[in-house]
PDBML (XML) file of the C-alpha atoms, coordinates in Angstrom:
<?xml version="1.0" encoding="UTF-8" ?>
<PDBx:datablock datablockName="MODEL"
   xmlns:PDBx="http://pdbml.pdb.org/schema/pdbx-v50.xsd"
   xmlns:xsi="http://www.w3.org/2001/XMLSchema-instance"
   xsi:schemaLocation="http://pdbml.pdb.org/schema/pdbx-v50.xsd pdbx-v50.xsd">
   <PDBx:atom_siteCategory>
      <PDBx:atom_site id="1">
         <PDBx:B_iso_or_equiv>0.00</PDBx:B_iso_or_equiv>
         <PDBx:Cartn_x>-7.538</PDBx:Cartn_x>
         <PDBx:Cartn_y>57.813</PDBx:Cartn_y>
         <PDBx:Cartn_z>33.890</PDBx:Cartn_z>
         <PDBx:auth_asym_id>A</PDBx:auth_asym_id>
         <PDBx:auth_atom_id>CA</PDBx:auth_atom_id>
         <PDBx:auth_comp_id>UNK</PDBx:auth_comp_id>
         <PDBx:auth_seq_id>1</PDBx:auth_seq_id>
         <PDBx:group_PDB>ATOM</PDBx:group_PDB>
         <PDBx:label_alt_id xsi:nil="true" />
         <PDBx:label_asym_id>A</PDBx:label_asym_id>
         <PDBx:label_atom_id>CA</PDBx:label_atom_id>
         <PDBx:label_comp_id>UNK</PDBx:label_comp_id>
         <PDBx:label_entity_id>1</PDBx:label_entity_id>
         <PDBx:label_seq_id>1</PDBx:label_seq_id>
         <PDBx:occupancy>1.00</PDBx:occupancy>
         <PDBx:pdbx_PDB_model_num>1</PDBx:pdbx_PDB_model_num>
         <PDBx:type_symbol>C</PDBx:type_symbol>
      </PDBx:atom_site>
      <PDBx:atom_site id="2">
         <PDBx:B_iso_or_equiv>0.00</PDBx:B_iso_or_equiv>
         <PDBx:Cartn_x>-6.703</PDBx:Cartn_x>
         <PDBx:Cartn_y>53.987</PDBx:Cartn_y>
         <PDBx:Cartn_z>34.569</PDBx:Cartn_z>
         <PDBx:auth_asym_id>A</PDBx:auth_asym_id>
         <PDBx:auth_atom_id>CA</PDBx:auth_atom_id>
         <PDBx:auth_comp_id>UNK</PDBx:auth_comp_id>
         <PDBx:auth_seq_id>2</PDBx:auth_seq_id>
         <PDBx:group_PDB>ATOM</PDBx:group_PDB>
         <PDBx:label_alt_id xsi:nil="true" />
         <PDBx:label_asym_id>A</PDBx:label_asym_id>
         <PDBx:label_atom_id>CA</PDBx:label_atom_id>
         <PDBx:label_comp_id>UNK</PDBx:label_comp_id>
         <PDBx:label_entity_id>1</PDBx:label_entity_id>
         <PDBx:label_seq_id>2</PDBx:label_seq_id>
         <PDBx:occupancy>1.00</PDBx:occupancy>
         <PDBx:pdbx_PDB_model_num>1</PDBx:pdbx_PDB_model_num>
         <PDBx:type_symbol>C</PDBx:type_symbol>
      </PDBx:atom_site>
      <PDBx:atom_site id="3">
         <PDBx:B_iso_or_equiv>0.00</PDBx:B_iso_or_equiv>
         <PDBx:Cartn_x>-2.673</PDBx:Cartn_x>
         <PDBx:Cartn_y>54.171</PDBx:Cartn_y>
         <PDBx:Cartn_z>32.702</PDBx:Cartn_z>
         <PDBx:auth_asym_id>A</PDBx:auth_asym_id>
         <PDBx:auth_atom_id>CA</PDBx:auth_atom_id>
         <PDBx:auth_comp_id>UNK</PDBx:auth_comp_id>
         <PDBx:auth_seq_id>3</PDBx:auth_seq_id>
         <PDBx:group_PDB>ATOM</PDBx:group_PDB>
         <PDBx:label_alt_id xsi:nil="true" />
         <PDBx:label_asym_id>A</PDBx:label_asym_id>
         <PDBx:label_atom_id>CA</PDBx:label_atom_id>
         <PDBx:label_comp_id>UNK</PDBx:label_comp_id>
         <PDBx:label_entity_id>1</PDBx:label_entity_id>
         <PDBx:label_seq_id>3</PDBx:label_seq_id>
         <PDBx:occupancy>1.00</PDBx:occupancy>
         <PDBx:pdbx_PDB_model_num>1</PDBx:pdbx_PDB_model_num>
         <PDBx:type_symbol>C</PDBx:type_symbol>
      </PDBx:atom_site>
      <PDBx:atom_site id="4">
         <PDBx:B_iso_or_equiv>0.00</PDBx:B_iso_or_equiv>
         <PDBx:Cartn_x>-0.635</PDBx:Cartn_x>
         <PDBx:Cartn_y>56.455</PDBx:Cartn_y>
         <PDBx:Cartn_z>30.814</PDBx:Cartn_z>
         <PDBx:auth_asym_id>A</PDBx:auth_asym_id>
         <PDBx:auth_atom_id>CA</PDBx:auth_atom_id>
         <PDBx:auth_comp_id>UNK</PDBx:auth_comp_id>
         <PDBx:auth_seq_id>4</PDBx:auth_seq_id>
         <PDBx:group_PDB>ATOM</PDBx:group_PDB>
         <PDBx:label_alt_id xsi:nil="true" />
         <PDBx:label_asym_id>A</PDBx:label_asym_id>
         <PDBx:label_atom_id>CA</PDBx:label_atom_id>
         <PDBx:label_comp_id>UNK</PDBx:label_comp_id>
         <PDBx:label_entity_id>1</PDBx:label_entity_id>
         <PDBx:label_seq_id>4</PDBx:label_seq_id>
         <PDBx:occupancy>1.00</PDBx:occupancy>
         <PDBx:pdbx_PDB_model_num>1</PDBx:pdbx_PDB_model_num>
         <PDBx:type_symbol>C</PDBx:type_symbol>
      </PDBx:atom_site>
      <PDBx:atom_site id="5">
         <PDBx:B_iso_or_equiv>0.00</PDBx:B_iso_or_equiv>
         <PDBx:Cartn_x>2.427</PDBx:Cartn_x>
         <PDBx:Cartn_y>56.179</PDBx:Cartn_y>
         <PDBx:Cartn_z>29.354</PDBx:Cartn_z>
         <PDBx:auth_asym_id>A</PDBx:auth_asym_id>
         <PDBx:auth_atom_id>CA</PDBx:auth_atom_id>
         <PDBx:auth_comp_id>UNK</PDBx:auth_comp_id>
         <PDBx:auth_seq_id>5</PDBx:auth_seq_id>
         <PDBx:group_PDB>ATOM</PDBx:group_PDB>
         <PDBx:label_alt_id xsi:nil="true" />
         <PDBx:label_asym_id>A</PDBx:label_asym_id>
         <PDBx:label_atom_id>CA</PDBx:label_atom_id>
         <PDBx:label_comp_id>UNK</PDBx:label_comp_id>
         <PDBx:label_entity_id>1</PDBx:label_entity_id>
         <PDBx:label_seq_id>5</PDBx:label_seq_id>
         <PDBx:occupancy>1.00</PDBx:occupancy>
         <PDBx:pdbx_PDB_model_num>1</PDBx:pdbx_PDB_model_num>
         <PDBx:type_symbol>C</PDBx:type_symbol>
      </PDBx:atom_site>
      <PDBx:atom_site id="6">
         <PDBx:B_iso_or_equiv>0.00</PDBx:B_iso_or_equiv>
         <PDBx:Cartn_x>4.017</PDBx:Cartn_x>
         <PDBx:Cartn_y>56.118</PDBx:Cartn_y>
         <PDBx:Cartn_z>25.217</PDBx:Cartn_z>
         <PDBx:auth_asym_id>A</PDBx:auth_asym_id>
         <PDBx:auth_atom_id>CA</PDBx:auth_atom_id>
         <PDBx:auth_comp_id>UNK</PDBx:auth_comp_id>
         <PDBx:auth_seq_id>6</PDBx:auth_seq_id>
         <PDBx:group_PDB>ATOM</PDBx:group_PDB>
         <PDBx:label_alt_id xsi:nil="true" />
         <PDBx:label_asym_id>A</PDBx:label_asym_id>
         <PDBx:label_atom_id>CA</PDBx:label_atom_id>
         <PDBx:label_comp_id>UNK</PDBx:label_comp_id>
         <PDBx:label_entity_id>1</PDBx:label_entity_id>
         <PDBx:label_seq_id>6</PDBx:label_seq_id>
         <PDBx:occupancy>1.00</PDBx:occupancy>
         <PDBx:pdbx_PDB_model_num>1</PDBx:pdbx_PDB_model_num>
         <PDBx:type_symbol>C</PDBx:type_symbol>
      </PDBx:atom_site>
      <PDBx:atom_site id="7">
         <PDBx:B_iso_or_equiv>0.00</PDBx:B_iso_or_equiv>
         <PDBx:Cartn_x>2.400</PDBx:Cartn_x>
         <PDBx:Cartn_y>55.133</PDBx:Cartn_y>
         <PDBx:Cartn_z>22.759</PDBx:Cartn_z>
         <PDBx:auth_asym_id>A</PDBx:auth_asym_id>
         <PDBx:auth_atom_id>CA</PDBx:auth_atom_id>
         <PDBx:auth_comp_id>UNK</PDBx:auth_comp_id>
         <PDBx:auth_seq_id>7</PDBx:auth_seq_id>
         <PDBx:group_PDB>ATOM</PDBx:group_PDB>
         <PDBx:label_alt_id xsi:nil="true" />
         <PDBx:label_asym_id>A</PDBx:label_asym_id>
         <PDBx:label_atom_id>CA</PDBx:label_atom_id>
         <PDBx:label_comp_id>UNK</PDBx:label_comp_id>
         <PDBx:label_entity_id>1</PDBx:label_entity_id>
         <PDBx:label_seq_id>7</PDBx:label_seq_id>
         <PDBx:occupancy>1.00</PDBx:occupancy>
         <PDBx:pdbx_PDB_model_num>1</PDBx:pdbx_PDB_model_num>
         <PDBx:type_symbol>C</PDBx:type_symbol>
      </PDBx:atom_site>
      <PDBx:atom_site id="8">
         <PDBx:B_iso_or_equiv>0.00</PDBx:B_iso_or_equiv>
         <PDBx:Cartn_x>3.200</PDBx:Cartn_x>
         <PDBx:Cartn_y>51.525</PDBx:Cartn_y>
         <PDBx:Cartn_z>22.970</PDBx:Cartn_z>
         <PDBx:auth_asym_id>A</PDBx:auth_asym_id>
         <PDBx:auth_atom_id>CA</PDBx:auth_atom_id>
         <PDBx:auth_comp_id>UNK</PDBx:auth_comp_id>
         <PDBx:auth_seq_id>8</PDBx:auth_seq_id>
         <PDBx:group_PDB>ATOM</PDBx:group_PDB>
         <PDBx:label_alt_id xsi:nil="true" />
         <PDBx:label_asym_id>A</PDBx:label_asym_id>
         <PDBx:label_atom_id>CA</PDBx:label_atom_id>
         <PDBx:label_comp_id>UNK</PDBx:label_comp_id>
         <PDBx:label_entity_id>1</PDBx:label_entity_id>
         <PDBx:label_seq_id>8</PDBx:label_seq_id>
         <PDBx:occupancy>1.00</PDBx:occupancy>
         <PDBx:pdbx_PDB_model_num>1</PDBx:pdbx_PDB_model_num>
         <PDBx:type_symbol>C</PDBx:type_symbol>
      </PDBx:atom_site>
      <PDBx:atom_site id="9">
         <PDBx:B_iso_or_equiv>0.00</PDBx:B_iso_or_equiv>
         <PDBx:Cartn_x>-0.028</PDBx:Cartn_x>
         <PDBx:Cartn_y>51.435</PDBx:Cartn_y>
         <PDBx:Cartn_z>24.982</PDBx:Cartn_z>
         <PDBx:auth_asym_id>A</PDBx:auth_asym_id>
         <PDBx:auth_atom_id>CA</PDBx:auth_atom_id>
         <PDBx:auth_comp_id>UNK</PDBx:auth_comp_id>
         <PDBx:auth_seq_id>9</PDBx:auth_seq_id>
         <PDBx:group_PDB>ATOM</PDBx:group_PDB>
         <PDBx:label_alt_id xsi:nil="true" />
         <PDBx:label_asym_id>A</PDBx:label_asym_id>
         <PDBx:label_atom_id>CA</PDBx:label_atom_id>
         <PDBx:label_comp_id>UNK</PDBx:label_comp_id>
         <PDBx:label_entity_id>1</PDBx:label_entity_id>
         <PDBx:label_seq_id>9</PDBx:label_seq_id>
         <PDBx:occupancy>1.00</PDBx:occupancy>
         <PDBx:pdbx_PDB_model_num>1</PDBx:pdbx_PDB_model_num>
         <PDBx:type_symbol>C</PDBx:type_symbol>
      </PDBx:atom_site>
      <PDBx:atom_site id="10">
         <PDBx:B_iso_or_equiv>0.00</PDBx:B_iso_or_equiv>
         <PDBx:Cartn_x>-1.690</PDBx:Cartn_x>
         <PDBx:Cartn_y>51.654</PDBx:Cartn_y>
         <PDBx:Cartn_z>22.117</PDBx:Cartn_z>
         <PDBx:auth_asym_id>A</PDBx:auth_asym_id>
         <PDBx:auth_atom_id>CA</PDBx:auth_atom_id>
         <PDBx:auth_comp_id>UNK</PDBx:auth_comp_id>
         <PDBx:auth_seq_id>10</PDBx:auth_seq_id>
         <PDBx:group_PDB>ATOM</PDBx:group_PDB>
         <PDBx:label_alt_id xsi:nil="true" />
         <PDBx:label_asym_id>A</PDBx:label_asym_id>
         <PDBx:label_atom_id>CA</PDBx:label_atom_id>
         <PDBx:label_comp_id>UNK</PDBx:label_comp_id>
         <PDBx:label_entity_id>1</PDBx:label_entity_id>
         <PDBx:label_seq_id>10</PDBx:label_seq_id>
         <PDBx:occupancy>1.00</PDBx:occupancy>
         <PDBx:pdbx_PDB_model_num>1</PDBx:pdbx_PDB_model_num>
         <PDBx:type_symbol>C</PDBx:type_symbol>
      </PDBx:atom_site>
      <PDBx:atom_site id="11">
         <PDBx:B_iso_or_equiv>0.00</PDBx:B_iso_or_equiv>
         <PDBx:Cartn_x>-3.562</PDBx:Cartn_x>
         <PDBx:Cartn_y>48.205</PDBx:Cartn_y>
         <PDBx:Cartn_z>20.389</PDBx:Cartn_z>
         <PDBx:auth_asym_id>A</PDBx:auth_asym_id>
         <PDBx:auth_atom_id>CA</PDBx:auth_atom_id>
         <PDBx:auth_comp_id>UNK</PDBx:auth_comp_id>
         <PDBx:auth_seq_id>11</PDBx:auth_seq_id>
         <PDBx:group_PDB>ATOM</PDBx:group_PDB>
         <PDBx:label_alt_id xsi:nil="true" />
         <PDBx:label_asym_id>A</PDBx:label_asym_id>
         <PDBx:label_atom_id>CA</PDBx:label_atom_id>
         <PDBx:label_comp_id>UNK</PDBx:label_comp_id>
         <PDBx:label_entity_id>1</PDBx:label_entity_id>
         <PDBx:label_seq_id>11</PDBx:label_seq_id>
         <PDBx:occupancy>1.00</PDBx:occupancy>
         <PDBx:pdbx_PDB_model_num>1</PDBx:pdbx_PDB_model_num>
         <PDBx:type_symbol>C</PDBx:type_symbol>
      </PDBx:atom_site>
      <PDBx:atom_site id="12">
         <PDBx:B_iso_or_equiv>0.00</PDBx:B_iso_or_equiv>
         <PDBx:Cartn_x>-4.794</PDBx:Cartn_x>
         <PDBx:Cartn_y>47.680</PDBx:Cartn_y>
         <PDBx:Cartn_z>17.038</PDBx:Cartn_z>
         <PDBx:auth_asym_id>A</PDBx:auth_asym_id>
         <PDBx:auth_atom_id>CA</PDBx:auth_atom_id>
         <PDBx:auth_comp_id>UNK</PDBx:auth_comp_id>
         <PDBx:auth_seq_id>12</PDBx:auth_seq_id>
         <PDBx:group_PDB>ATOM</PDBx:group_PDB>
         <PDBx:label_alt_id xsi:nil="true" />
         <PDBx:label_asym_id>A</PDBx:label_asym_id>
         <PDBx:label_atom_id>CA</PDBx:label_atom_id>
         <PDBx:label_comp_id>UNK</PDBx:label_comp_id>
         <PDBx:label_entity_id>1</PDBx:label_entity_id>
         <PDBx:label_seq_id>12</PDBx:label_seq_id>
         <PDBx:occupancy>1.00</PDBx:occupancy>
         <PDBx:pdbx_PDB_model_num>1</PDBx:pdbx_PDB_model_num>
         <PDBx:type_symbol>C</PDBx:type_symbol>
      </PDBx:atom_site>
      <PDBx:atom_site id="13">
         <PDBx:B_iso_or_equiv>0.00</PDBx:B_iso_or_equiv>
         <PDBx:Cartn_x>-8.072</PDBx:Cartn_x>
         <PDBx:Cartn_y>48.812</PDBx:Cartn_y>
         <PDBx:Cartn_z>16.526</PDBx:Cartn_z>
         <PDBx:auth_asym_id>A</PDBx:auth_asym_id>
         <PDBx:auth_atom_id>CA</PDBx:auth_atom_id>
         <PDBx:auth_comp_id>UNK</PDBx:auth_comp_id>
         <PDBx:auth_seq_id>13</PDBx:auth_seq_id>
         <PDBx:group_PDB>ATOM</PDBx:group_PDB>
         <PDBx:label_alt_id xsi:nil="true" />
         <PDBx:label_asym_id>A</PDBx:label_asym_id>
         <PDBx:label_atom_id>CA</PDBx:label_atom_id>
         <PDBx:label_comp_id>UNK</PDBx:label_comp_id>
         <PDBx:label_entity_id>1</PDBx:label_entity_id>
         <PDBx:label_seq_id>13</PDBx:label_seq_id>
         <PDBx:occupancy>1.00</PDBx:occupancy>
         <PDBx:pdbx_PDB_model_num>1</PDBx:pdbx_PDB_model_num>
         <PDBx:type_symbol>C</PDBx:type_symbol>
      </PDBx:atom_site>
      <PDBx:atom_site id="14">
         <PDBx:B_iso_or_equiv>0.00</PDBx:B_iso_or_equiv>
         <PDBx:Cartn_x>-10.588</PDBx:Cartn_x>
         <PDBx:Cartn_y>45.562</PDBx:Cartn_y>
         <PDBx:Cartn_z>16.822</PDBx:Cartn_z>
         <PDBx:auth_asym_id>A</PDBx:auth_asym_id>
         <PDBx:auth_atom_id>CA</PDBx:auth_atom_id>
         <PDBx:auth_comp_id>UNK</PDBx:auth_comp_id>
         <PDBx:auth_seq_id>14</PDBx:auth_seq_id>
         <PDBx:group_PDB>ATOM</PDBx:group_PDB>
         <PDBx:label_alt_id xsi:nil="true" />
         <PDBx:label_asym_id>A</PDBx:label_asym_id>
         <PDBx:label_atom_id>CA</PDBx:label_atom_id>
         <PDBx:label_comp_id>UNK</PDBx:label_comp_id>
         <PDBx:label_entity_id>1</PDBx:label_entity_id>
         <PDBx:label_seq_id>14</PDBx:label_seq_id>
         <PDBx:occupancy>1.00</PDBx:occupancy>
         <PDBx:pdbx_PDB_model_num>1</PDBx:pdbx_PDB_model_num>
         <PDBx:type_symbol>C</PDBx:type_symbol>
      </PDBx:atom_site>
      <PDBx:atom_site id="15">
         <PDBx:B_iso_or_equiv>0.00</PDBx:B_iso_or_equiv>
         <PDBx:Cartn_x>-11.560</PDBx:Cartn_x>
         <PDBx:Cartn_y>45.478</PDBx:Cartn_y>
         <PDBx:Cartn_z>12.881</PDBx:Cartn_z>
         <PDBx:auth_asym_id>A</PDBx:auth_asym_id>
         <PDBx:auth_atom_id>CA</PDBx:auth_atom_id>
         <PDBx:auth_comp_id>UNK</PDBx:auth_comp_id>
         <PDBx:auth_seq_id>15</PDBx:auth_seq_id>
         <PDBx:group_PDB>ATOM</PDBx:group_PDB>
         <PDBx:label_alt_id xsi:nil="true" />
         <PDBx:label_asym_id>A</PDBx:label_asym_id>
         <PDBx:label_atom_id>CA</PDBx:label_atom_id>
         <PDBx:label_comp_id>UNK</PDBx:label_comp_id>
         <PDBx:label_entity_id>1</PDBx:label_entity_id>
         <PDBx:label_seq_id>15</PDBx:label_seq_id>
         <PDBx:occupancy>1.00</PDBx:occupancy>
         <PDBx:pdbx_PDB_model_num>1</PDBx:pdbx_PDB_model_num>
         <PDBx:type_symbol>C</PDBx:type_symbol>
      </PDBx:atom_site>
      <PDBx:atom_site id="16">
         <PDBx:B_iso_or_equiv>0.00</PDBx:B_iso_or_equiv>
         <PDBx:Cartn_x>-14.766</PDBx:Cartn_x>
         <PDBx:Cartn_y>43.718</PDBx:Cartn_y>
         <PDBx:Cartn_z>11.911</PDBx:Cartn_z>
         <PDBx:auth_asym_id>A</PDBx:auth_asym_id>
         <PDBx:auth_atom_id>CA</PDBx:auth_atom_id>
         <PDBx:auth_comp_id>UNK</PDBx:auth_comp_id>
         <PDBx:auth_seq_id>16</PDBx:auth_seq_id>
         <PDBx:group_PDB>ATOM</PDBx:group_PDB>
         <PDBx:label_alt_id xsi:nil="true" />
         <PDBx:label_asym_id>A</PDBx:label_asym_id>
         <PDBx:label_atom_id>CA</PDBx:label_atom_id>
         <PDBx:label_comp_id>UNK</PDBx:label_comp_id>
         <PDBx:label_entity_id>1</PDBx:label_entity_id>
         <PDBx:label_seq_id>16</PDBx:label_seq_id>
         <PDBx:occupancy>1.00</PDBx:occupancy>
         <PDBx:pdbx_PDB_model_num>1</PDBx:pdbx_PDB_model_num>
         <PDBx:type_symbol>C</PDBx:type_symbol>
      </PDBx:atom_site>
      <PDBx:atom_site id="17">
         <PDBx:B_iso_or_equiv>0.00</PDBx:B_iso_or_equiv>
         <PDBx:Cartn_x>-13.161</PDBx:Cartn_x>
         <PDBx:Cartn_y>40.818</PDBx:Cartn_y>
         <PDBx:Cartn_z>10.307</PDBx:Cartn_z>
         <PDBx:auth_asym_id>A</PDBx:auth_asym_id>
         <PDBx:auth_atom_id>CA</PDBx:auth_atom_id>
         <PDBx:auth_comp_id>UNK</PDBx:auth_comp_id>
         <PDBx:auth_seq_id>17</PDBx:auth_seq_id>
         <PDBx:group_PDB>ATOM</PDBx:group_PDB>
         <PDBx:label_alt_id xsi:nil="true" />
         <PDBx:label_asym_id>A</PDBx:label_asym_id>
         <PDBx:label_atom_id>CA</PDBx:label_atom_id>
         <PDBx:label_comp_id>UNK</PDBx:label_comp_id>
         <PDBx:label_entity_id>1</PDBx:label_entity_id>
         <PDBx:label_seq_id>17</PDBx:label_seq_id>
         <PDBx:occupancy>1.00</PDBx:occupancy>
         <PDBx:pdbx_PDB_model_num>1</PDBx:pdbx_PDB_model_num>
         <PDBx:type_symbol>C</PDBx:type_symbol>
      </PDBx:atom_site>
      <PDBx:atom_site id="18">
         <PDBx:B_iso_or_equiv>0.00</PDBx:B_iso_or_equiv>
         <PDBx:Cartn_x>-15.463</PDBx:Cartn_x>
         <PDBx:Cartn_y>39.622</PDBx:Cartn_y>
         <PDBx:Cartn_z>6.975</PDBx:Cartn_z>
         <PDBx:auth_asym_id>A</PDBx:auth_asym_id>
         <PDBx:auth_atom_id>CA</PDBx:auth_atom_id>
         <PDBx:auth_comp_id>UNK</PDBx:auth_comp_id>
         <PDBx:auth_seq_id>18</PDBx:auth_seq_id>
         <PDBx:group_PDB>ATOM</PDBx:group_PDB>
         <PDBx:label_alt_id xsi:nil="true" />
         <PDBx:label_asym_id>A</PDBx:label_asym_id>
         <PDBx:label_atom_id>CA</PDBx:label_atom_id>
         <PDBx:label_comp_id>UNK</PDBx:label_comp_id>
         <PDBx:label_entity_id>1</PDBx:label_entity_id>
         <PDBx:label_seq_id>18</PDBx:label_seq_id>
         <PDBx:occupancy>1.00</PDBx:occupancy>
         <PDBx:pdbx_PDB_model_num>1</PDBx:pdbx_PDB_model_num>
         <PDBx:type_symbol>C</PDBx:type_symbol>
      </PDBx:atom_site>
      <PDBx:atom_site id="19">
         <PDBx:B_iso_or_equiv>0.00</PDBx:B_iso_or_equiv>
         <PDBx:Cartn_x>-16.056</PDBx:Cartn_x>
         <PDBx:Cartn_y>36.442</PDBx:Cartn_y>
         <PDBx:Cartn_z>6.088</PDBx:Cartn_z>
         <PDBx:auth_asym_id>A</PDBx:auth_asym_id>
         <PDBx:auth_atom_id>CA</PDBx:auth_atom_id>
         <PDBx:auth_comp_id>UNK</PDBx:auth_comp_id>
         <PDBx:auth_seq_id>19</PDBx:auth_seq_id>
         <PDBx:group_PDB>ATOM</PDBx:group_PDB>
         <PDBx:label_alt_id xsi:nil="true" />
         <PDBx:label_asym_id>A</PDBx:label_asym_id>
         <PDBx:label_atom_id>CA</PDBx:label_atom_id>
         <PDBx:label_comp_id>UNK</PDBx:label_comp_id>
         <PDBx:label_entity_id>1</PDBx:label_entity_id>
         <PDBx:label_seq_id>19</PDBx:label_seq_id>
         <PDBx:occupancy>1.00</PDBx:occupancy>
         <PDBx:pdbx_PDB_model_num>1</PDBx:pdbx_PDB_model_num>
         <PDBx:type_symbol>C</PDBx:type_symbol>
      </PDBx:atom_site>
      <PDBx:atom_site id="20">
         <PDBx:B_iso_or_equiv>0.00</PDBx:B_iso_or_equiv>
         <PDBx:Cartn_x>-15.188</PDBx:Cartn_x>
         <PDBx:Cartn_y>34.644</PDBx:Cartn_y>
         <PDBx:Cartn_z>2.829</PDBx:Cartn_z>
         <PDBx:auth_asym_id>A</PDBx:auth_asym_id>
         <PDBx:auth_atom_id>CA</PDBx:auth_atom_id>
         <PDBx:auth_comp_id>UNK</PDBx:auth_comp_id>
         <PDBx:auth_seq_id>20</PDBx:auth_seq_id>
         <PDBx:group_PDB>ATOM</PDBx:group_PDB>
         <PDBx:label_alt_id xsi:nil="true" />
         <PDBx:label_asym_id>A</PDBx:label_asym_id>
         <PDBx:label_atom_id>CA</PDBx:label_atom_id>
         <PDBx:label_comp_id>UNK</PDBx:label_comp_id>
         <PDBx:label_entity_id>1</PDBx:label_entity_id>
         <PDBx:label_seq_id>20</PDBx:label_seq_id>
         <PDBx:occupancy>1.00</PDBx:occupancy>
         <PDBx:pdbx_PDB_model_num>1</PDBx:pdbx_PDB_model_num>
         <PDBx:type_symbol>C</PDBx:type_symbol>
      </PDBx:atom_site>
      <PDBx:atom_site id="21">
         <PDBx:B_iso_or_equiv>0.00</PDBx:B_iso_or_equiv>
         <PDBx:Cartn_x>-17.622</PDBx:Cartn_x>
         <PDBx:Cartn_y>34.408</PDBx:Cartn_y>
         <PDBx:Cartn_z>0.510</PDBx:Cartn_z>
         <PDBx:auth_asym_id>A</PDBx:auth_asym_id>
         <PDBx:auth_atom_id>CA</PDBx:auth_atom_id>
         <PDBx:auth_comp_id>UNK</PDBx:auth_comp_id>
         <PDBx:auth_seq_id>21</PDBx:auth_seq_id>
         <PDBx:group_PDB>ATOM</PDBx:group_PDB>
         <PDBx:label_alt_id xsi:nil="true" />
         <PDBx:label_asym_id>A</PDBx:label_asym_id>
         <PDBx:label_atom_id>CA</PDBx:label_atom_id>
         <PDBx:label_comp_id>UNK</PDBx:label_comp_id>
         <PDBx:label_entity_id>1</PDBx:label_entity_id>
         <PDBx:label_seq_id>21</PDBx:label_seq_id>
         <PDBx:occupancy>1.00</PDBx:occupancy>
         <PDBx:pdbx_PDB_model_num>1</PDBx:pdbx_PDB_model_num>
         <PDBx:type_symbol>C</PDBx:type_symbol>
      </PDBx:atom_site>
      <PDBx:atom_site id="22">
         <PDBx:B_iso_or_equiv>0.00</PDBx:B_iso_or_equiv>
         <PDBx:Cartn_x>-21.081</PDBx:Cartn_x>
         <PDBx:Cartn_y>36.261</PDBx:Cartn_y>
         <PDBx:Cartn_z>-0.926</PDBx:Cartn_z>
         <PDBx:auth_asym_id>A</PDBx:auth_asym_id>
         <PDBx:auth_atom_id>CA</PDBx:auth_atom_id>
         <PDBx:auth_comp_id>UNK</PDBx:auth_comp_id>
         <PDBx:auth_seq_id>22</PDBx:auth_seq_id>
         <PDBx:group_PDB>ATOM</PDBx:group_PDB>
         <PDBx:label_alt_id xsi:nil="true" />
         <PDBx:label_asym_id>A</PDBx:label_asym_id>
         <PDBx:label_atom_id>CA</PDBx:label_atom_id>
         <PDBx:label_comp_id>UNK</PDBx:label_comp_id>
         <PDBx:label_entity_id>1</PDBx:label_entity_id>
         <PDBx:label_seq_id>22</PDBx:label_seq_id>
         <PDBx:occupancy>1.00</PDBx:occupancy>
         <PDBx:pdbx_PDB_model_num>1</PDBx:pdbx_PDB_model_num>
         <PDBx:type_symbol>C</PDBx:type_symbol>
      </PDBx:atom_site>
      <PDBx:atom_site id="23">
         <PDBx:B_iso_or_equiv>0.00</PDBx:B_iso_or_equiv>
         <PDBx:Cartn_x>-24.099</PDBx:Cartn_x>
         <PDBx:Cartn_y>36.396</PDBx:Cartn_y>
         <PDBx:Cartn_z>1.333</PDBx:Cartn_z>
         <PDBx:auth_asym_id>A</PDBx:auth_asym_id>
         <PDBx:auth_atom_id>CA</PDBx:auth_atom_id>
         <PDBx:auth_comp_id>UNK</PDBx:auth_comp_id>
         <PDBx:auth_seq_id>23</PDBx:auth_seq_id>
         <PDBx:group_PDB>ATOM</PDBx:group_PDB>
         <PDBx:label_alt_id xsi:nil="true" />
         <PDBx:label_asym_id>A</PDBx:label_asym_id>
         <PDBx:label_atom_id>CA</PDBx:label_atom_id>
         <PDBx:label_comp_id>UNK</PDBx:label_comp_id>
         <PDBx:label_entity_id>1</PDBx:label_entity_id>
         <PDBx:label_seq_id>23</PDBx:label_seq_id>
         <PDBx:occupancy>1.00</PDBx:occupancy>
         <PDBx:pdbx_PDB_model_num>1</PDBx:pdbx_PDB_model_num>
         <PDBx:type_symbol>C</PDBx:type_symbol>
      </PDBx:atom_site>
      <PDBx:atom_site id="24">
         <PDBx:B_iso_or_equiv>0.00</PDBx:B_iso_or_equiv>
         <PDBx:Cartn_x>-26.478</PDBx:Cartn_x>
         <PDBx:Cartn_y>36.947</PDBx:Cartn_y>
         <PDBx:Cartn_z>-1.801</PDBx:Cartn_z>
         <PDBx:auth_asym_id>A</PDBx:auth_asym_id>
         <PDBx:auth_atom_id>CA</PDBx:auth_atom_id>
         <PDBx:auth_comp_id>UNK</PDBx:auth_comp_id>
         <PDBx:auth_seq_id>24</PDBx:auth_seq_id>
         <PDBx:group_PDB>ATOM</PDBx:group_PDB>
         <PDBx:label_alt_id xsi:nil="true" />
         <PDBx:label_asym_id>A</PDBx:label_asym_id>
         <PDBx:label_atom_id>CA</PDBx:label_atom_id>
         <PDBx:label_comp_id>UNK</PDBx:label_comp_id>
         <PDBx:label_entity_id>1</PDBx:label_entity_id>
         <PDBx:label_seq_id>24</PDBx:label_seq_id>
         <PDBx:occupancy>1.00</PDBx:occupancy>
         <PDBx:pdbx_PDB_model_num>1</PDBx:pdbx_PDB_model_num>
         <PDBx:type_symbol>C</PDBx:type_symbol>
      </PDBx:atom_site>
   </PDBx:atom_siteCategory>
</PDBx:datablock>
C-alpha cells in the first residue's frame, strides 16, 4: 500500500480513445 487518503486520489479511468472514421 504505496498512498491512501479521500477519494481525490482517484484518476479517470484511461479510456481507449477511438479514432474518427470507419476501418472497413
Amino acid at each position: 500500500v504505496v498512498r491512501t487518503g479521500g477519494r481525490e486520489l482517484l484518476e479517470p479511468a484511461a479510456g481507449c480513445a477511438r479514432a474518427s472514421g470507419r476501418a472497413t
